[in-house]
N, C-alpha and C. Protein backbone atom coordinates (compact mmCIF):
# COMPACT_ATOMS: atom_id res chain seq x y z
N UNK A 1 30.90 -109.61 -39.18
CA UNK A 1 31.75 -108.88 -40.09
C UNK A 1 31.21 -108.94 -41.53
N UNK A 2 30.93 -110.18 -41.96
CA UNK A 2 30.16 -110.37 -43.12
C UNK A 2 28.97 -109.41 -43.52
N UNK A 3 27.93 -108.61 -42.22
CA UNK A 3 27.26 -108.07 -43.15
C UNK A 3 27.27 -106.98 -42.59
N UNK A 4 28.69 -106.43 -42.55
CA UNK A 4 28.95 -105.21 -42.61
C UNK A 4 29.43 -104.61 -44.20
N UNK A 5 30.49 -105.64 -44.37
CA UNK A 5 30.50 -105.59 -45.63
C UNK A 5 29.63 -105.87 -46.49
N UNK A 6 28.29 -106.63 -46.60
CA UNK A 6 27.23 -106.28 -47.64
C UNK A 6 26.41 -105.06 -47.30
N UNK A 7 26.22 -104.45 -46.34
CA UNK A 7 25.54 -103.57 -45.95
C UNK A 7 26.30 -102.54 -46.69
N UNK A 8 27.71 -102.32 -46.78
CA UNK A 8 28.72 -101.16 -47.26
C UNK A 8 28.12 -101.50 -48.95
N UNK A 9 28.14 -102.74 -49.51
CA UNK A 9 27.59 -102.86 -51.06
C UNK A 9 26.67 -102.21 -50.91
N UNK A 10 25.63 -102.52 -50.50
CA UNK A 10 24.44 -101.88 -50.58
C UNK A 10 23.91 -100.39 -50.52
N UNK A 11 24.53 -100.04 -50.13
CA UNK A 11 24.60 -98.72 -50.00
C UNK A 11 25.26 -97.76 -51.62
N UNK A 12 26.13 -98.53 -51.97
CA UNK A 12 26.51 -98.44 -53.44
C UNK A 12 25.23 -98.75 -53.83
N UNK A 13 24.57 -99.06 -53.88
CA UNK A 13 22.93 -99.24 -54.83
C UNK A 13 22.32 -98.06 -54.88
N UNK A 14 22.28 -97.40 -53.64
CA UNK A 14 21.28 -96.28 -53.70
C UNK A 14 21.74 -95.01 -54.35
N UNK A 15 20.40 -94.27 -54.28
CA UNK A 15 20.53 -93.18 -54.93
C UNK A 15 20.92 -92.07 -54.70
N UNK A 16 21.02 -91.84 -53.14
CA UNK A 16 21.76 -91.08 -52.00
C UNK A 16 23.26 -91.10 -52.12
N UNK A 17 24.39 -92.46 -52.10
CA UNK A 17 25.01 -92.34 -52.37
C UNK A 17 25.79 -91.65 -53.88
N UNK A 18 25.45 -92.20 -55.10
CA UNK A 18 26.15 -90.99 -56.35
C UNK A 18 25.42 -89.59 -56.35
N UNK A 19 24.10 -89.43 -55.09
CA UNK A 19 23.92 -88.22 -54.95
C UNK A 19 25.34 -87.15 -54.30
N UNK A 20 25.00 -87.47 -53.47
CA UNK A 20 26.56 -87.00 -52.50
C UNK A 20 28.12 -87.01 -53.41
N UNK A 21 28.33 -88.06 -54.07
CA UNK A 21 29.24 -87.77 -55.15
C UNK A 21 29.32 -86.70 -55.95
N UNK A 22 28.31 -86.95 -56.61
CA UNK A 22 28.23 -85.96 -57.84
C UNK A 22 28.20 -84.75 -57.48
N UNK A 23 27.44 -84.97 -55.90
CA UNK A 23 27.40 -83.04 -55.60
C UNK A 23 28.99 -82.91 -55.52
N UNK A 24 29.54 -83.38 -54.74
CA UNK A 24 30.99 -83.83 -54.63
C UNK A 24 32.45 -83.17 -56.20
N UNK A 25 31.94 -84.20 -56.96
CA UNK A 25 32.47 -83.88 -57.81
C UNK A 25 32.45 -82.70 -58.49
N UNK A 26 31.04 -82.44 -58.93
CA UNK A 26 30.61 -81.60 -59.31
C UNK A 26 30.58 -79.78 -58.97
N UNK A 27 31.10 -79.98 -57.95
CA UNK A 27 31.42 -78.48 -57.38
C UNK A 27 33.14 -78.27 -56.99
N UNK A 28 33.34 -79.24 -58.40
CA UNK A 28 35.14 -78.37 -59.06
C UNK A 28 35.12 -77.38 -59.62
N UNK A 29 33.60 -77.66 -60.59
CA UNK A 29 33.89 -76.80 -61.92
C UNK A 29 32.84 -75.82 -62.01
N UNK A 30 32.22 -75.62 -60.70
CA UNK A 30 31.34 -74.84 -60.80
C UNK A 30 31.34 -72.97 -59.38
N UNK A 31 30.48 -72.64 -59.52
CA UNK A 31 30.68 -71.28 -58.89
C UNK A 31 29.92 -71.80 -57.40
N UNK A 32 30.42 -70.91 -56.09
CA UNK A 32 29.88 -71.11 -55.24
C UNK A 32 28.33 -71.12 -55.41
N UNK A 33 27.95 -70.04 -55.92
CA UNK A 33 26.18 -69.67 -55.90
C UNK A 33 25.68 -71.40 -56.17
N UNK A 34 26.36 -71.64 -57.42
CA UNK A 34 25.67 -72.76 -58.47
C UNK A 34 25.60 -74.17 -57.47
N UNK A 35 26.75 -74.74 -56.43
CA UNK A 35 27.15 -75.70 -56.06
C UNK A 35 25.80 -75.30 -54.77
N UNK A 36 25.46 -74.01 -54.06
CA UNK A 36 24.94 -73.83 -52.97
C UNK A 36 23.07 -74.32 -53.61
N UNK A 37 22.94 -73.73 -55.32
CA UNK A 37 21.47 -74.16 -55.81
C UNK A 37 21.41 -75.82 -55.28
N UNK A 38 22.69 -76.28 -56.31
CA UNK A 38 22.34 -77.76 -56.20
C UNK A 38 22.54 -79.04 -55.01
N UNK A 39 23.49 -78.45 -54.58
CA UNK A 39 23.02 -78.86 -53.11
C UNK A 39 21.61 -78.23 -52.08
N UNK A 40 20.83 -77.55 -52.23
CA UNK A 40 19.59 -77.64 -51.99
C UNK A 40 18.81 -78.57 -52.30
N UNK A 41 18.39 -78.50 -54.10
CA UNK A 41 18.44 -79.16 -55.14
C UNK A 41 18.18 -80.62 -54.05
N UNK A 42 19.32 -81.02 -53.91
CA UNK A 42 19.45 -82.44 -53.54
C UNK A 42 19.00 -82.79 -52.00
N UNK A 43 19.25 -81.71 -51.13
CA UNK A 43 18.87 -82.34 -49.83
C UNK A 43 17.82 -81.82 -49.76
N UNK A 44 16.49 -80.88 -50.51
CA UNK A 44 15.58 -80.93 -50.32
C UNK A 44 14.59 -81.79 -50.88
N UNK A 45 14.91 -81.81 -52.54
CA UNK A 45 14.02 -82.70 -52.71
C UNK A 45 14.14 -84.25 -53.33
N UNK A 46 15.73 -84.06 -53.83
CA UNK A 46 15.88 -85.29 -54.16
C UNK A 46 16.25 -86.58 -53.27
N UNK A 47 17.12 -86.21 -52.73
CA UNK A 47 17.05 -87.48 -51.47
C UNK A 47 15.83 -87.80 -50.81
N UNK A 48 15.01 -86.71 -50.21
CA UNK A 48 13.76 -87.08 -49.11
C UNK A 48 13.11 -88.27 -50.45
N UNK A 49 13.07 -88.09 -52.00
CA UNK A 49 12.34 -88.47 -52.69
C UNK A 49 13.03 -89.96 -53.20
N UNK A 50 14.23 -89.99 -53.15
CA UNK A 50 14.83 -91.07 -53.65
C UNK A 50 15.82 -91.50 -52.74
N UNK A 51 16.45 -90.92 -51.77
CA UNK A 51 17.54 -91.30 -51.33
C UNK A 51 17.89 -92.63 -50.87
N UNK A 52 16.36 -93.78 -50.61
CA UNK A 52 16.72 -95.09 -50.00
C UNK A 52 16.68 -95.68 -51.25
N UNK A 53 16.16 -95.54 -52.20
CA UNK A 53 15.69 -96.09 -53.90
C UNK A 53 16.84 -96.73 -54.34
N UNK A 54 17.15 -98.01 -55.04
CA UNK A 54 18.13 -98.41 -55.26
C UNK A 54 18.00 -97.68 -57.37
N UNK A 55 19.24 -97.87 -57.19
CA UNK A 55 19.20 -96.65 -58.90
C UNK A 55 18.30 -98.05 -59.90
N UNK A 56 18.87 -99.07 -59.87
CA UNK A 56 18.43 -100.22 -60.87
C UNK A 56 16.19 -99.97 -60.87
N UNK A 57 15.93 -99.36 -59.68
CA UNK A 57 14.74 -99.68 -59.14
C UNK A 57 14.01 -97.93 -59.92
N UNK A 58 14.77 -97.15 -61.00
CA UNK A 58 14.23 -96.11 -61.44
C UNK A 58 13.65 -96.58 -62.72
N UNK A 59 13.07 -95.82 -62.91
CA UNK A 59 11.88 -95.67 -64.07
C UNK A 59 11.42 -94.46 -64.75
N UNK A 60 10.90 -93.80 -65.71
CA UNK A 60 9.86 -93.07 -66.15
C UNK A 60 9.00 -92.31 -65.59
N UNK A 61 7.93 -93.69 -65.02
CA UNK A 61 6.89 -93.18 -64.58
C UNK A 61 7.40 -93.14 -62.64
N UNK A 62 8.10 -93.22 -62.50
CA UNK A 62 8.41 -92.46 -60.83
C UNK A 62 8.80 -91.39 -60.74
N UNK A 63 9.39 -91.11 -61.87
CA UNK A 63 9.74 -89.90 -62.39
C UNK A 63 8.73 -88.83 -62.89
N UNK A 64 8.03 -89.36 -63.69
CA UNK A 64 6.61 -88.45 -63.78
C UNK A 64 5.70 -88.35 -62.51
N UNK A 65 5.53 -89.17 -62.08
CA UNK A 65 4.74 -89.14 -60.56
C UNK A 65 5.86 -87.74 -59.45
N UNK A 66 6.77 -88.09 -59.25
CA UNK A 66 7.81 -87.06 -59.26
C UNK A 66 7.51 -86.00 -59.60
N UNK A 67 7.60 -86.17 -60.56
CA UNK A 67 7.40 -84.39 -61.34
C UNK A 67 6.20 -83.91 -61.18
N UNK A 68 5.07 -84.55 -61.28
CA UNK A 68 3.66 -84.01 -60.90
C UNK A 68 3.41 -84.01 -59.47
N UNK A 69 4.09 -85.01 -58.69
CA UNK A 69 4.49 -84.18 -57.07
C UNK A 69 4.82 -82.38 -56.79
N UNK A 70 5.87 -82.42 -57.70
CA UNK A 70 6.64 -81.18 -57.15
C UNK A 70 5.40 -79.96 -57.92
N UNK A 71 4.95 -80.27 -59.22
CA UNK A 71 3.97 -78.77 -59.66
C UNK A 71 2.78 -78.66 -58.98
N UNK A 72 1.80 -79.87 -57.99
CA UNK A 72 0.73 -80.09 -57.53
C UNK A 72 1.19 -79.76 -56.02
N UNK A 73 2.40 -80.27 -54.96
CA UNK A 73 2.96 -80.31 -53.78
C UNK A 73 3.71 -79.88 -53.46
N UNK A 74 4.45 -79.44 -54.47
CA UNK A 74 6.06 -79.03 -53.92
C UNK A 74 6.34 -77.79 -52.89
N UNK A 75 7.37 -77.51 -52.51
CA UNK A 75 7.77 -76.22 -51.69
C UNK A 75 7.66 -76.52 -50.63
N UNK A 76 7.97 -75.09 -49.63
CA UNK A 76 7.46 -75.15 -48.46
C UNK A 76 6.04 -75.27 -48.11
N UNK A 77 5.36 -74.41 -48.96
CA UNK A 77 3.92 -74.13 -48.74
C UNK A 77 2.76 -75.30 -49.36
N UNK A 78 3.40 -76.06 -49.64
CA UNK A 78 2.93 -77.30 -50.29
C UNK A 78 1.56 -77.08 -51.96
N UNK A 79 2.13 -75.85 -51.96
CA UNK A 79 1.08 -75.16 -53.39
C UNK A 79 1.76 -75.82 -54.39
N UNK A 80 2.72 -76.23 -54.58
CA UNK A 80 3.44 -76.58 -56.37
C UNK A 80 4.42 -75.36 -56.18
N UNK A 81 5.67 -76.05 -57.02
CA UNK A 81 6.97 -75.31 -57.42
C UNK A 81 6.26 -74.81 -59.08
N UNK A 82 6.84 -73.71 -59.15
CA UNK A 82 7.12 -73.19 -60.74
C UNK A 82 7.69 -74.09 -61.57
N UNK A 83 7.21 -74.05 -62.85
CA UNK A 83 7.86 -75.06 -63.46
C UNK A 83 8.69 -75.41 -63.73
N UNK A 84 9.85 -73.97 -63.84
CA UNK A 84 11.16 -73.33 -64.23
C UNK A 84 11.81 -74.51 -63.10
N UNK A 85 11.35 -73.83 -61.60
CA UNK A 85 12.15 -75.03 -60.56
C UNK A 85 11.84 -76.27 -60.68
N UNK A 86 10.92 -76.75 -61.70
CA UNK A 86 11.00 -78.22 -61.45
C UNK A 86 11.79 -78.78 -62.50
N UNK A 87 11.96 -77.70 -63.54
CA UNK A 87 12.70 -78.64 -64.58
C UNK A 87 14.49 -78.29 -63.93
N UNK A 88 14.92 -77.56 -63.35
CA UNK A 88 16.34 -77.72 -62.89
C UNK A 88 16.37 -78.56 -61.78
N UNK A 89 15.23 -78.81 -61.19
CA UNK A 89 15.38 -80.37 -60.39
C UNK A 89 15.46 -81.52 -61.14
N UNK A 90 14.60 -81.41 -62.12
CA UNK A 90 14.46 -82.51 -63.20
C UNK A 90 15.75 -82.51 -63.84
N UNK A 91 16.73 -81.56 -63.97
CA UNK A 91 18.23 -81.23 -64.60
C UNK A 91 19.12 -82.10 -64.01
N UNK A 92 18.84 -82.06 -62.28
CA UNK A 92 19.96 -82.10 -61.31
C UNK A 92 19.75 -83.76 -61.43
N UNK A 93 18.20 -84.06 -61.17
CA UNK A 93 18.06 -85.65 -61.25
C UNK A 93 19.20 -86.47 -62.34
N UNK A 94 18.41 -85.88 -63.54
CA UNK A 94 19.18 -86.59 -64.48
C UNK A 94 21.23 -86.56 -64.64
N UNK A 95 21.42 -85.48 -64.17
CA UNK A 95 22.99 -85.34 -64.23
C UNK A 95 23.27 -86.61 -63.31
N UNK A 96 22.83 -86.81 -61.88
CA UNK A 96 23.22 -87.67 -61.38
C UNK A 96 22.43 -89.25 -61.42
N UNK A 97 21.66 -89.20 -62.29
CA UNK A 97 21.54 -90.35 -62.73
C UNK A 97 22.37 -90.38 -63.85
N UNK A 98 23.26 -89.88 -64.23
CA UNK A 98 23.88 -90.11 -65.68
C UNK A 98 25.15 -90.36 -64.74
N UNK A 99 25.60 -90.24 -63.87
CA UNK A 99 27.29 -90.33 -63.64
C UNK A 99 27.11 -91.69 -62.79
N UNK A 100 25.82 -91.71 -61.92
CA UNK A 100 25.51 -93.25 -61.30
C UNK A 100 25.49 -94.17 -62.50
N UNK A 101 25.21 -93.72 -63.98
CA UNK A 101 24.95 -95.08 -64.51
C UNK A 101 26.94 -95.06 -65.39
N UNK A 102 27.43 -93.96 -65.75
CA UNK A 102 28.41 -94.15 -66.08
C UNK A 102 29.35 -95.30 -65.10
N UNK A 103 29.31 -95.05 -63.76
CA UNK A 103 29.66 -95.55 -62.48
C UNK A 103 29.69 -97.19 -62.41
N UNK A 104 28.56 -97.50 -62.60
CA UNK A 104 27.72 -98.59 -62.36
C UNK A 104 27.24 -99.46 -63.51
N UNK A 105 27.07 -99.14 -64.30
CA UNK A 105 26.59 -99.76 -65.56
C UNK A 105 24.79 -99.56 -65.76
N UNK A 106 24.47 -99.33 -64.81
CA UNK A 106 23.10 -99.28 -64.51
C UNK A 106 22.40 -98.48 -65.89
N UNK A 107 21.42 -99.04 -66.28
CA UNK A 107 21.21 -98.44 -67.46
C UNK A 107 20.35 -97.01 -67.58
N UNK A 108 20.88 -96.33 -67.98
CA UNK A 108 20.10 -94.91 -68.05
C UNK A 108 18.52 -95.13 -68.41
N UNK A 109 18.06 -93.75 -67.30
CA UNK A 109 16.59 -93.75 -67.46
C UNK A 109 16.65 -92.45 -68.67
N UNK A 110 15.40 -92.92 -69.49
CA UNK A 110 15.08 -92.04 -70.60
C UNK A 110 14.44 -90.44 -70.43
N UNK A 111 15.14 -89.79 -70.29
CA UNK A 111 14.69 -87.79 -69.83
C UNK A 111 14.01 -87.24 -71.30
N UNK A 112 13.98 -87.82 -72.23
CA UNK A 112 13.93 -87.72 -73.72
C UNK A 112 12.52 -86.86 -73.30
N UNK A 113 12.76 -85.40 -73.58
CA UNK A 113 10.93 -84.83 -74.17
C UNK A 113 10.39 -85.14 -72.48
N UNK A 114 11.27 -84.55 -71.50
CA UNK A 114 10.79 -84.64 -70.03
C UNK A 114 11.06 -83.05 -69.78
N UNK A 115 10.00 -82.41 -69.94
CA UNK A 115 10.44 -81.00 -69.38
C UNK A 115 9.16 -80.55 -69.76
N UNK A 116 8.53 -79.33 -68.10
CA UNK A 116 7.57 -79.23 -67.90
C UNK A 116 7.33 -77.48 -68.29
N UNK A 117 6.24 -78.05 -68.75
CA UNK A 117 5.96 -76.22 -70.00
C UNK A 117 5.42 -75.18 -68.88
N UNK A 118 5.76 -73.99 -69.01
CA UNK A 118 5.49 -72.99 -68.28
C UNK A 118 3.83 -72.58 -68.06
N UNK A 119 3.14 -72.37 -67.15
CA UNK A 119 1.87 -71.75 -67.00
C UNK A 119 1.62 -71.07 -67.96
N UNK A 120 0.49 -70.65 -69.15
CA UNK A 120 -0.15 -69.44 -69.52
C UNK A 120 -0.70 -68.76 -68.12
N UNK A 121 -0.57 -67.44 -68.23
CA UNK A 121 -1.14 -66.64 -67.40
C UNK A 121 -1.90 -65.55 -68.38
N UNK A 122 -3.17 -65.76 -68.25
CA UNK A 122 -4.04 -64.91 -69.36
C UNK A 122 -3.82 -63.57 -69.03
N UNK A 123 -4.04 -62.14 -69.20
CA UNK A 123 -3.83 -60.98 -69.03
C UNK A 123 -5.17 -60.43 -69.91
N UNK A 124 -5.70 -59.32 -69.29
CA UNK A 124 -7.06 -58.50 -69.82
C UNK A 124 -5.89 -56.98 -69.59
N UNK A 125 -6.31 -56.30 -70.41
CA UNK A 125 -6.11 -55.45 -71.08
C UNK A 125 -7.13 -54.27 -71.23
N UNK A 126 -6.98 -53.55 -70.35
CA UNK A 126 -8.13 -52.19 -70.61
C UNK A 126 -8.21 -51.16 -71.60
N UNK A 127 -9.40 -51.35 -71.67
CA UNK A 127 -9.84 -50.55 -72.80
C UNK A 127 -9.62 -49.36 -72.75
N UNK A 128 -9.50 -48.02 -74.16
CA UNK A 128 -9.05 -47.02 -73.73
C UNK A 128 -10.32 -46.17 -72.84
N UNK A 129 -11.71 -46.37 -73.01
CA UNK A 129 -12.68 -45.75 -72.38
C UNK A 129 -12.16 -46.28 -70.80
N UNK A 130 -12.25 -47.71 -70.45
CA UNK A 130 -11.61 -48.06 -69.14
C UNK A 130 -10.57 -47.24 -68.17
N UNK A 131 -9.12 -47.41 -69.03
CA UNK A 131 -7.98 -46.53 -68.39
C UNK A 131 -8.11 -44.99 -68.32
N UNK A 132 -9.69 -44.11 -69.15
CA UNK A 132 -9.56 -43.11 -68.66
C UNK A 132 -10.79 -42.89 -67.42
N UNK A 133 -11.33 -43.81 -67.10
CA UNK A 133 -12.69 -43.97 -65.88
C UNK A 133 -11.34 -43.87 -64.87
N UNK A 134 -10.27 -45.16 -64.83
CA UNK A 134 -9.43 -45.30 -63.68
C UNK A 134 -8.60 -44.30 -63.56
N UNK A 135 -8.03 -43.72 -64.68
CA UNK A 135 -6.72 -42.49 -64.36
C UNK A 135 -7.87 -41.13 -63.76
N UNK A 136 -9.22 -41.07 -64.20
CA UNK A 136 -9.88 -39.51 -63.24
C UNK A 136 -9.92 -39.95 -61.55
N UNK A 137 -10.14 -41.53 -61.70
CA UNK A 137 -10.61 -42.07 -60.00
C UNK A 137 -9.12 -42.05 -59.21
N UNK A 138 -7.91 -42.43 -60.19
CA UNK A 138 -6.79 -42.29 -58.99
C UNK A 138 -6.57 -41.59 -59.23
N UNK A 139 -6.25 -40.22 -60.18
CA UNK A 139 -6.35 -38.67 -59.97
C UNK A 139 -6.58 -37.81 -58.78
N UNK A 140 -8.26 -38.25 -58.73
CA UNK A 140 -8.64 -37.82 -57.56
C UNK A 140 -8.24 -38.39 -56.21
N UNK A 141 -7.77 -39.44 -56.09
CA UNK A 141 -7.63 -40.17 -54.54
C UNK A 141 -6.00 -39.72 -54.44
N UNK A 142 -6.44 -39.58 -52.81
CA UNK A 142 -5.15 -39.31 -52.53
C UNK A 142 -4.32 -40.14 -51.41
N UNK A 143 -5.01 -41.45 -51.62
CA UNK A 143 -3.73 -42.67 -50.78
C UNK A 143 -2.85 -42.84 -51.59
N UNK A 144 -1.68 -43.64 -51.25
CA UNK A 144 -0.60 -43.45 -51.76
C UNK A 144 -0.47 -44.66 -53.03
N UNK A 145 -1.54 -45.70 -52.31
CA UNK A 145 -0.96 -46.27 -53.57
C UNK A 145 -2.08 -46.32 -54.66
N UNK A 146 -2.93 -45.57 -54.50
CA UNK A 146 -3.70 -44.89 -55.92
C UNK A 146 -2.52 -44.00 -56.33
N UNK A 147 -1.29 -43.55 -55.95
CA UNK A 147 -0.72 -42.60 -56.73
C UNK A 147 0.30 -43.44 -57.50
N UNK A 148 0.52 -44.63 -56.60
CA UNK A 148 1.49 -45.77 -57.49
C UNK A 148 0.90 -46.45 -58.88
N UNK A 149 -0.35 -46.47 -58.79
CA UNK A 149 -1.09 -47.24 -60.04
C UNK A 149 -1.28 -45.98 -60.74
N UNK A 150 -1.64 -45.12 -60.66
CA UNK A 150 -1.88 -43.84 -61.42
C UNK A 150 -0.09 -43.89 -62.02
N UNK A 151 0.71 -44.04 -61.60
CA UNK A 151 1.74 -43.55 -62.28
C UNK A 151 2.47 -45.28 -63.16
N UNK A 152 2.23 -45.86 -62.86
CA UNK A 152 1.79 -46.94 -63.48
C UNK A 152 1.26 -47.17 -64.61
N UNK A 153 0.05 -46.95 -64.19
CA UNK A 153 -1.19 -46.81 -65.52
C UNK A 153 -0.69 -45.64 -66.63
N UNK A 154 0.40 -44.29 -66.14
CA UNK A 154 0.32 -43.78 -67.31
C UNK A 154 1.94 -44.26 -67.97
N UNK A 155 2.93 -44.64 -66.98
CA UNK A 155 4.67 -44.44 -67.38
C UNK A 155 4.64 -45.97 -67.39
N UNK A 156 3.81 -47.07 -67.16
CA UNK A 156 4.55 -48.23 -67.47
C UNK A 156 4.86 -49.13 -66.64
N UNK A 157 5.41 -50.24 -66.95
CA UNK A 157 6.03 -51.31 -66.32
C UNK A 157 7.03 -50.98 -65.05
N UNK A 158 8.35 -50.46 -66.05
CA UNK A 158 9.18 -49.43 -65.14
C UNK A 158 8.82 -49.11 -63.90
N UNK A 159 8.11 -48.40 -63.64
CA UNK A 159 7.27 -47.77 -62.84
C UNK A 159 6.78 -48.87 -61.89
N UNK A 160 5.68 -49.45 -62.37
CA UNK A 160 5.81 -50.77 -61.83
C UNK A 160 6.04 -51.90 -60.82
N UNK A 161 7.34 -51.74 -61.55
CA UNK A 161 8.61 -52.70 -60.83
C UNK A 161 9.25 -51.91 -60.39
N UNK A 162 9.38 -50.46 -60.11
CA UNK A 162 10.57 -50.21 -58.94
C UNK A 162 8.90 -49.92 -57.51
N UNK A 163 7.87 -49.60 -57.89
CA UNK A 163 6.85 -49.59 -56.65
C UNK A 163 6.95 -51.15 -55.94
N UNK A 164 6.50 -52.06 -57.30
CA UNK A 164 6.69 -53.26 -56.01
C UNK A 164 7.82 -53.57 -55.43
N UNK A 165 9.31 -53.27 -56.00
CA UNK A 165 10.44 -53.75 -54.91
C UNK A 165 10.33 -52.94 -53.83
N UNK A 166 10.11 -51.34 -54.18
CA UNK A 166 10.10 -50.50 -52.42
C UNK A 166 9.16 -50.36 -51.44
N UNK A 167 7.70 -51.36 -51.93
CA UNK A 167 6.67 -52.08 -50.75
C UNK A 167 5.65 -50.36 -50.98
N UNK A 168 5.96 -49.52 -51.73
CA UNK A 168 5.04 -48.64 -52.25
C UNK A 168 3.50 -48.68 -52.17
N UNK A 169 3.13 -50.30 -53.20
CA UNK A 169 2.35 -50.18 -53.79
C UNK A 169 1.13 -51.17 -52.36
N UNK A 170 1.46 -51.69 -51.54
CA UNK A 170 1.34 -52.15 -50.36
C UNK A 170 0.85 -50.98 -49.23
N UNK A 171 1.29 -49.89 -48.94
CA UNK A 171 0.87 -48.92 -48.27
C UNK A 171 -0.73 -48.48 -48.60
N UNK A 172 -1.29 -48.01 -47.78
CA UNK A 172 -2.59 -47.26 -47.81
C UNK A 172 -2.71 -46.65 -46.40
């Protein structure tokens, strides 16, 4: 009987448990969509990553190791998450390390200047001699999606973005 009841303490240690709380709590005050993110959020990557971890046993740098997990490994495809998704994981972490330590006394880990900067993605830019070599070549062609970049190349972004949502620009 005795170490059933320390086994039940113990379990108060981990990080799994004020996980499950907080999702708990936390989806009073919030919208279905938001409660369905962060419960992902948590049973994908934060528990597999912390869930046996006792909270006293967090740090910084597990946290950075963490975080350079998820931009180098993360996802399904094991390529790296966007950074955008790692810092609302990095969000979700810290909320529930903040209500485990309100909870517990456990002393807060420092998030101070923890947030991961977005990719540059360089962009080239054609020249005007360039865009008129390409607008005579898809002029003349008549697959379909030389007619998507041709209309592209002259109307814009717009343009664009409604070819790639209707799989347009994919055809040949």
């Amino acid at each position: 009987m005795q170490r059933v009841i320390n086994s039940k303490k113990s379990t108060r240690d981990l990080f799994q448990f004020y996980a499950l709380r907080w999702l708990e709590e936390a989806k009073l005050g919030l919208k279905d969509s938001s409660v369905a993110k962060y419960r992902n959020i948590v049973s994908l990557y934060l528990i597999p990553a912390f869930g046996k971890k006792r909270l006293c046993d967090f740090n910084r740098n597990k946290i950075d190791s963490f975080t350079s997990k998820l931009l180098t490994k993360g996802g399904r495809r094991r390529k790296g998450l966007q950074p955008s998704t790692v810092n609302t994981i990095l969000t979700v972490l810290k909320e529930i390390l903040d209500f485990a330590s309100q909870n517990t006394g456990v002393p807060r880990v420092g998030f101070r200047k923890l947030r991961v900067n977005a990719r540059k993605i360089s962009s080239r830019v054609l020249r005007a001699s360039d865009q008129k070599t390409l607008w005579n070549y898809l002029r003349d062609d008549s697959r379909q999606s030389s007619l998507g970049i041709f209309l592209c190349l002259t109307y814009g972004s717009e343009v664009s973005s409604f070819f790639q949502l209707s799989g347009v620009m994919n055809a040949d």
